[in-house]
C-alpha atoms as a PDB file:
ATOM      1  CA  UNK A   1       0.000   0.000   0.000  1.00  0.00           C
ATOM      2  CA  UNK A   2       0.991   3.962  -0.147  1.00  0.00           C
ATOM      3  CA  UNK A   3       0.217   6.863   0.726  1.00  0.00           C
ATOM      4  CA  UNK A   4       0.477  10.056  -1.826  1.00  0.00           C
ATOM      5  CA  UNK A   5       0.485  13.725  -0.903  1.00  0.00           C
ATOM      6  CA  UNK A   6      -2.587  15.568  -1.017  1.00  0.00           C
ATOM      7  CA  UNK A   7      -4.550  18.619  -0.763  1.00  0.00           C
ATOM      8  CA  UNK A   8      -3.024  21.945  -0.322  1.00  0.00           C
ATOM      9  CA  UNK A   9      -0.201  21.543   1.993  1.00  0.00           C
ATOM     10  CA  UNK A  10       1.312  24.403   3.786  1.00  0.00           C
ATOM     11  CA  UNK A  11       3.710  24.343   6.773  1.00  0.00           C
ATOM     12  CA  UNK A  12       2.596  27.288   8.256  1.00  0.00           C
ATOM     13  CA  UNK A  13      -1.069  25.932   8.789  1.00  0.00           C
ATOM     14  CA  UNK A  14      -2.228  24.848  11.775  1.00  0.00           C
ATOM     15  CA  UNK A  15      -4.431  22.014  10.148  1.00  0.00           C
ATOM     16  CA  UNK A  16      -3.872  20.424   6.579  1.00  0.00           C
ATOM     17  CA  UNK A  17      -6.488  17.945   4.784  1.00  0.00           C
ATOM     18  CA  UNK A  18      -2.502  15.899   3.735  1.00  0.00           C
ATOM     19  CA  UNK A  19       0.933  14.721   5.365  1.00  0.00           C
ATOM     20  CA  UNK A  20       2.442  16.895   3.029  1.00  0.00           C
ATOM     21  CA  UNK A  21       4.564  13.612   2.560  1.00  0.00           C
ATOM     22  CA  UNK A  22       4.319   9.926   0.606  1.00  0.00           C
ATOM     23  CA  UNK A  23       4.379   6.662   2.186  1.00  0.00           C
ATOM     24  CA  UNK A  24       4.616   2.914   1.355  1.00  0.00           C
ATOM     25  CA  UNK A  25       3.269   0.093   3.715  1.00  0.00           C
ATOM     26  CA  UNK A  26       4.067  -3.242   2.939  1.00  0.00           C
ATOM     27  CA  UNK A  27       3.285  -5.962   5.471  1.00  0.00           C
ATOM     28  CA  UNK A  28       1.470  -9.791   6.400  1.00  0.00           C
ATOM     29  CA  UNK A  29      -1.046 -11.067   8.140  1.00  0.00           C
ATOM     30  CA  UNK A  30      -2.602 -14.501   9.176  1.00  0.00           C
ATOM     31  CA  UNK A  31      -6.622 -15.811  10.032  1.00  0.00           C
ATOM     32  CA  UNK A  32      -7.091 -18.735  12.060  1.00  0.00           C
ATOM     33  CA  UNK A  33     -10.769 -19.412  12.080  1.00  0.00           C
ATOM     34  CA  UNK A  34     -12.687 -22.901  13.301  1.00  0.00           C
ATOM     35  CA  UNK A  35     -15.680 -22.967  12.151  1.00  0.00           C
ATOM     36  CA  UNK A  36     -16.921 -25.647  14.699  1.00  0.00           C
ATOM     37  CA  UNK A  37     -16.224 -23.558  17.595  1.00  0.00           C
ATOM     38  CA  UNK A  38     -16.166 -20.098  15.736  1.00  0.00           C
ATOM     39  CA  UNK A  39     -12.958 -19.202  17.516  1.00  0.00           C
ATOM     40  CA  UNK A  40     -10.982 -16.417  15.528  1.00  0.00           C
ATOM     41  CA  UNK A  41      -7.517 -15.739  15.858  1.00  0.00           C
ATOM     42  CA  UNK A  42      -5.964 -12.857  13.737  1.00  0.00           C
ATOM     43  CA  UNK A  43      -2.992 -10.514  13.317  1.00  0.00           C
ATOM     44  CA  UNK A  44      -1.064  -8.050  11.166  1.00  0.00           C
ATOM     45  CA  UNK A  45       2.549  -7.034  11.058  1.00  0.00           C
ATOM     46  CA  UNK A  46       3.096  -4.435   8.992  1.00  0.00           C
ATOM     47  CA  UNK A  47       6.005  -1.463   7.766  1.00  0.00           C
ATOM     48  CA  UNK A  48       5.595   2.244   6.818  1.00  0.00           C
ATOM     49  CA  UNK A  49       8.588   4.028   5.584  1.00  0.00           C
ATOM     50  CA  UNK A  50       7.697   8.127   5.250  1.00  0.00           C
ATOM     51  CA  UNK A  51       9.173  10.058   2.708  1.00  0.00           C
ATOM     52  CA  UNK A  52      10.478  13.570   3.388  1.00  0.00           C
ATOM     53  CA  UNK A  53       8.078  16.450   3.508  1.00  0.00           C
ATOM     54  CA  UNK A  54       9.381  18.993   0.913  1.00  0.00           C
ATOM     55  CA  UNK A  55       7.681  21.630   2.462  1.00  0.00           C
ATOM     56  CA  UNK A  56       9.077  21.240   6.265  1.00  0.00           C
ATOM     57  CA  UNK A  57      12.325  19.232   5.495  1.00  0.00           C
ATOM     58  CA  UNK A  58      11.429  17.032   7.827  1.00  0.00           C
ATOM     59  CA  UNK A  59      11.006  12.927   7.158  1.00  0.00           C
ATOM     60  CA  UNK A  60       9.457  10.668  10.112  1.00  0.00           C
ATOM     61  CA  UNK A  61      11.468   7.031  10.883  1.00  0.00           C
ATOM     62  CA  UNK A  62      10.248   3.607  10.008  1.00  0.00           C
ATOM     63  CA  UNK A  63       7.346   2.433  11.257  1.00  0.00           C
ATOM     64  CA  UNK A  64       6.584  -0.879  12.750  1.00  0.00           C
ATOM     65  CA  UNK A  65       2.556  -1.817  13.856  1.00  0.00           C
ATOM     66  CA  UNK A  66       1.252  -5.264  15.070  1.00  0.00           C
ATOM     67  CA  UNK A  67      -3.104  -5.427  14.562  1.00  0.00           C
ATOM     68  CA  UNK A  68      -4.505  -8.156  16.370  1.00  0.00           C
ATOM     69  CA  UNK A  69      -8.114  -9.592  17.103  1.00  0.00           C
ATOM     70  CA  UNK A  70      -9.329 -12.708  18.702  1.00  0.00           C
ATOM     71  CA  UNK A  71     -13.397 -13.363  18.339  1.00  0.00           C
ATOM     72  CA  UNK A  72     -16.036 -15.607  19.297  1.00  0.00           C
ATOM     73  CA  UNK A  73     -18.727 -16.275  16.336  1.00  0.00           C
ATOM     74  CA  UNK A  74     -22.142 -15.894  18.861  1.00  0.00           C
ATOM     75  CA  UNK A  75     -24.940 -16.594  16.350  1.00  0.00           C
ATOM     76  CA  UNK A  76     -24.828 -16.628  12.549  1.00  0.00           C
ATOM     77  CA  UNK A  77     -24.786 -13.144  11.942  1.00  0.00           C
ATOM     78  CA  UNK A  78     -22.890 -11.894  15.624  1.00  0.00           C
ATOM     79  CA  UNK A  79     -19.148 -11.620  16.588  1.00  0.00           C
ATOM     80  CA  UNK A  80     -17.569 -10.349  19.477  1.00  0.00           C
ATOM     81  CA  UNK A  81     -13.616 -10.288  20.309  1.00  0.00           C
ATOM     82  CA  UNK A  82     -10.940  -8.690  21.924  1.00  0.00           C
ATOM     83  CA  UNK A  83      -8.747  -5.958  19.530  1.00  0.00           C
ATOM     84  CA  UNK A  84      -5.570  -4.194  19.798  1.00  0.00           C
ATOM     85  CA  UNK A  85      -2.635  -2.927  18.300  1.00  0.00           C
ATOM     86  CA  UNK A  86       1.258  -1.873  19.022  1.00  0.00           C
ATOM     87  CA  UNK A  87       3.344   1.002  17.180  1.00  0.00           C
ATOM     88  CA  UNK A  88       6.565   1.194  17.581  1.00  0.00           C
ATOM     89  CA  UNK A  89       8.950   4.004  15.883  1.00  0.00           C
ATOM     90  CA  UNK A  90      12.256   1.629  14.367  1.00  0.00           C
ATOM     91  CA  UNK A  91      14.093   4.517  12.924  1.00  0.00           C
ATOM     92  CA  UNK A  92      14.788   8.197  13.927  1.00  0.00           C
ATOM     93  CA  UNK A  93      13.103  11.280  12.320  1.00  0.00           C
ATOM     94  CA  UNK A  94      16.216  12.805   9.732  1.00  0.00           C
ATOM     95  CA  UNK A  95      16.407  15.963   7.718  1.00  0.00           C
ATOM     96  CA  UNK A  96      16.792  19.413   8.023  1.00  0.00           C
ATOM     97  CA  UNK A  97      13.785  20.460  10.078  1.00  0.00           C
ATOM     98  CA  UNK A  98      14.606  17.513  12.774  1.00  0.00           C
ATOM     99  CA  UNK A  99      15.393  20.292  15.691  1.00  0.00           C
ATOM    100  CA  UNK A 100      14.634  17.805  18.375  1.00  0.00           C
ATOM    101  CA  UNK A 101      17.031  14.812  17.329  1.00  0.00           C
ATOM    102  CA  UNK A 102      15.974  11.082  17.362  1.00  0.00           C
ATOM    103  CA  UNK A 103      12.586  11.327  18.196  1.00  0.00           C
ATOM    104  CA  UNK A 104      10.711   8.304  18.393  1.00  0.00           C
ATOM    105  CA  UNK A 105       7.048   7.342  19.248  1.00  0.00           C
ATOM    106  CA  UNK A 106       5.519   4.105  19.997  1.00  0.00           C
ATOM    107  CA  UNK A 107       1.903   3.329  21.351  1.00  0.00           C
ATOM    108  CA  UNK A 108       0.166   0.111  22.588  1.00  0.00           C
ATOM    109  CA  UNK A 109      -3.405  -0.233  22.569  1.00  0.00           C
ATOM    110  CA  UNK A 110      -6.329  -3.003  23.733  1.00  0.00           C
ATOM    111  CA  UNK A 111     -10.459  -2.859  23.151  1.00  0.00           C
ATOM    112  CA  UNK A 112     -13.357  -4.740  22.202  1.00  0.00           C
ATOM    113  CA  UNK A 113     -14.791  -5.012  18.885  1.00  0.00           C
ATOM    114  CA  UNK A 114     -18.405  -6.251  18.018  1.00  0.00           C
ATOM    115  CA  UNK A 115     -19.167  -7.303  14.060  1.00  0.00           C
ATOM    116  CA  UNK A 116     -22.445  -8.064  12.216  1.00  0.00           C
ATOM    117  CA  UNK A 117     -23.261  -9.738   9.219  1.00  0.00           C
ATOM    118  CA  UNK A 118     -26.365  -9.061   7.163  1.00  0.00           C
ATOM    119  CA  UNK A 119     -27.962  -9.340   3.528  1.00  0.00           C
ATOM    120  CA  UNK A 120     -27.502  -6.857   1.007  1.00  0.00           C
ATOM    121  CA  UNK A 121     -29.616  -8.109  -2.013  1.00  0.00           C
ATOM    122  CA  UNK A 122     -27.567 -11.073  -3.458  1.00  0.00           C
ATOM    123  CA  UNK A 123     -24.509 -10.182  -1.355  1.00  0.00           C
ATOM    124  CA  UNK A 124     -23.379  -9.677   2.266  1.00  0.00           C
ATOM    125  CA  UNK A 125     -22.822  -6.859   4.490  1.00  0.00           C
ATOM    126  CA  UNK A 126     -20.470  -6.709   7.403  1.00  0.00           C
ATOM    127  CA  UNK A 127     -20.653  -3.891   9.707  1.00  0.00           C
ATOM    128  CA  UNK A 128     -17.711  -4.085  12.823  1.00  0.00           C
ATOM    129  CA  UNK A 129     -17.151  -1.478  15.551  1.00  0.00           C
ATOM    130  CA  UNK A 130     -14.313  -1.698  17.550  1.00  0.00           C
ATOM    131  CA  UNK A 131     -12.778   0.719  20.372  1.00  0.00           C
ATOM    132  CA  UNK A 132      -9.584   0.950  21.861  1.00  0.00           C
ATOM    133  CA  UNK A 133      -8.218   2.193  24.827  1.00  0.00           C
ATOM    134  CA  UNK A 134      -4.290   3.437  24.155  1.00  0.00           C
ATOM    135  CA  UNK A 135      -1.404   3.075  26.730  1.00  0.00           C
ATOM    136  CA  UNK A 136       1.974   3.230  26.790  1.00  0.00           C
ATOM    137  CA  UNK A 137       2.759   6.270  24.774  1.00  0.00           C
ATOM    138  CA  UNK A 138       5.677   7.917  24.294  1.00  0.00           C
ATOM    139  CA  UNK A 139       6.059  11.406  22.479  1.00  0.00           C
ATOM    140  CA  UNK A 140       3.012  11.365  21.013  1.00  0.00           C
ATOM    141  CA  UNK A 141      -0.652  11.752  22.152  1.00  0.00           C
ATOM    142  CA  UNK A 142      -3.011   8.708  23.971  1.00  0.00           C
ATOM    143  CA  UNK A 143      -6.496   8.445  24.406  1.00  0.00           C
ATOM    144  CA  UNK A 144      -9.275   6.521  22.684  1.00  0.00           C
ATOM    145  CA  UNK A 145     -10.335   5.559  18.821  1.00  0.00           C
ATOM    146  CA  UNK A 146     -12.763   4.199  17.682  1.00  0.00           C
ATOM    147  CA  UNK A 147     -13.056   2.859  13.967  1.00  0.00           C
ATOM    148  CA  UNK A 148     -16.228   1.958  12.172  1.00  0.00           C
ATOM    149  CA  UNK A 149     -16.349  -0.445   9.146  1.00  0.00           C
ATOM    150  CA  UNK A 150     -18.355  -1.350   6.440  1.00  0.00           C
ATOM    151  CA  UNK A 151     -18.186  -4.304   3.421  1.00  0.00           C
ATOM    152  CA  UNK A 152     -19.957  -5.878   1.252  1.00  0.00           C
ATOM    153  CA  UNK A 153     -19.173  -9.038  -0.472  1.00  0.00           C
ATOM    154  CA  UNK A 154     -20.892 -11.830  -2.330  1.00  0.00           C
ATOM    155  CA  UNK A 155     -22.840 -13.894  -0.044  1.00  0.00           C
ATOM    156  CA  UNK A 156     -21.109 -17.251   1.273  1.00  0.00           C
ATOM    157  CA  UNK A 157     -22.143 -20.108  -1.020  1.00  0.00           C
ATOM    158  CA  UNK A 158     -25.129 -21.885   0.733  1.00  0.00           C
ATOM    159  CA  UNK A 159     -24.370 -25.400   2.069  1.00  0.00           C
ATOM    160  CA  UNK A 160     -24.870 -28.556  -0.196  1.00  0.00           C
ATOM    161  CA  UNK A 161     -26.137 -31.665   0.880  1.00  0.00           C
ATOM    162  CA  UNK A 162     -23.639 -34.383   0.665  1.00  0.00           C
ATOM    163  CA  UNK A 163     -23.721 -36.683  -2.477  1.00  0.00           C
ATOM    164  CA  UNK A 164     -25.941 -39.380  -2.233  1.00  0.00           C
ATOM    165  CA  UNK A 165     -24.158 -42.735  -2.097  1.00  0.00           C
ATOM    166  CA  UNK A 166     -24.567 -44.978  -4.988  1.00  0.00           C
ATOM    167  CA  UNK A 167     -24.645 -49.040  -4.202  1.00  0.00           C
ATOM    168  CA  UNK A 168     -24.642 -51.111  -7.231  1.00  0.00           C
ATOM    169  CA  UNK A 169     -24.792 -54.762  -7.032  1.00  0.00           C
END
């Protein structure tokens, strides 16, 4: 993935739609899921390097973030699980408009998340909320997020009845 610069960028703002900067994320993840006990185990490791900001000089350090999420399928259409996530700054922030030196952030956060699935026409609908409670920041702010989201997919095939054994004599 990557991130280009947009909007009007301008250092001396106090609030930009953009960065003012490019980025490229590259990273993995992995799904356990039973269906027999609807136990799902997830998680994400993942890289951002920043590009310099033209404008300020300035160019943040690698990034490194672990996503995780464990559920519990309740009913057909109902999930509920435990979410969180760790950031962790791997490189210092370089250029000419560093005036503070290696300055690195990291944050660790933990919440709950709560999913539904639904029918859209011929396809599916997921809806998931999930809210997390940060800790364990350093230089840069903590508090609470919350993140809504929304998909829609084709609908999971329907179950087929096993083939009917043959016996021939």
């Amino acid at each position: 993935m990557g991130d280009i610069p947009v909007g009007a960028y301008q250092s001396a703002r106090l609030a930009n739609i953009g960065l003012g900067h490019g980025t490229i994320d590259a990273g993995g993840g992995y799904t356990d899921f039973n269906p027999q006990t609807g136990h799902e185990l997830s998680g994400v490791l993942g890289f951002t390097y920043n590009f310099k900001n033209t404008d300020t000089q300035y160019q943040c350090g690698v990034g490194m973030y672990f996503d995780w999420g464990a559920s519990q399928i309740l009913t057909k259409p109902i999930q509920v699980g435990l979410v969180g996530y760790v950031y962790k700054q791997l490189g210092c922030d370089s250029g000419s408009g560093d005036r503070l030196g290696c300055f690195r952030s990291q944050v660790a956060s933990v919440g709950r998340q709560v999913g539904f699935i639904f029918p859209v026409g011929d396809m599916q609908g997921y809806l998931n909320l999930k809210a997390y409670k940060e800790f364990a920041a350093e230089n840069r702010p903590d508090g609470w997020n919350a993140w809504v989201t929304f998909v829609i997919s084709p609908a999971a095939p329907a179950p087929t009845a096993p083939p009917k054994r043959m016996t021939t004599k």
